[in-house]
Protein backbone atom coordinates (compact mmCIF):
# COMPACT_ATOMS: atom_id res chain seq x y z
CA UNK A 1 0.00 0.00 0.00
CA UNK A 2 2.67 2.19 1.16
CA UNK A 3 4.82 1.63 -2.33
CA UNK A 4 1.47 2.50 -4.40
CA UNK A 5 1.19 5.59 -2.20
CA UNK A 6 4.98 6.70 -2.54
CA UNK A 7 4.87 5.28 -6.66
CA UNK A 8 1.60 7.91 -7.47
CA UNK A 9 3.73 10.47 -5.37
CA UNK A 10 6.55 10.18 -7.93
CA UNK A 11 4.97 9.96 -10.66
CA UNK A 12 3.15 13.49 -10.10
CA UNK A 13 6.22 15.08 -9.05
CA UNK A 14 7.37 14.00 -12.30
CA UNK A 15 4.31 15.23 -14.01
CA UNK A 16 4.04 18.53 -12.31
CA UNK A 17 8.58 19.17 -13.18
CA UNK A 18 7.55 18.05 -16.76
CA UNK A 19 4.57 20.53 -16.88
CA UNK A 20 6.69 23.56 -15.12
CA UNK A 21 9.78 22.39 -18.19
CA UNK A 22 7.53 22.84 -20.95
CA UNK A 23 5.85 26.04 -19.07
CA UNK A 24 9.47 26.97 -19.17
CA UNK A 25 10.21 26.24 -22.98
CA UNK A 26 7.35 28.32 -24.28
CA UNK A 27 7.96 31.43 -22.11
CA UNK A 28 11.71 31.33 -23.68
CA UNK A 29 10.25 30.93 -27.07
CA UNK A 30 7.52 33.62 -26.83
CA UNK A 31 10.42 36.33 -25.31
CA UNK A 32 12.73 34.86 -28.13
CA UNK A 33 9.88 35.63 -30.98
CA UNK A 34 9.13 38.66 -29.36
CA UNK A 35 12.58 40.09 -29.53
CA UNK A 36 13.17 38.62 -32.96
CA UNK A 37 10.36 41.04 -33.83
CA UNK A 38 11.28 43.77 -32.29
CA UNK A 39 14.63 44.14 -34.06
CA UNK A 40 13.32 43.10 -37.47
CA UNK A 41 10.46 46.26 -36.49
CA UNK A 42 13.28 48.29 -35.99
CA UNK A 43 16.06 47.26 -38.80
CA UNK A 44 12.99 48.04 -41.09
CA UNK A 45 12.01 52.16 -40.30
């Protein structure tokens, strides 16, 4: 019973540290887009 209880435990650790990673990614590739279009805005006036 215990192992179950300690095996779900793990496995949404994992799930929350995967979540929060790809949270991560996305917010680095939004500010990375965002910046990419800022200088192309400015390189064109």
């Amino acid at each position: 019973m215990w192992k179950l209880m300690m095996l779900l435990l793990l496995l949404l650790v994992i799930v929350v540290v995967v979540v929060l990673l790809l949270l991560l990614v996305v917010v680095v590739v939004v500010v990375v887009v965002v910046l990419c279009i800022q200088l192309h805005l400015e390189h064109s006036i």
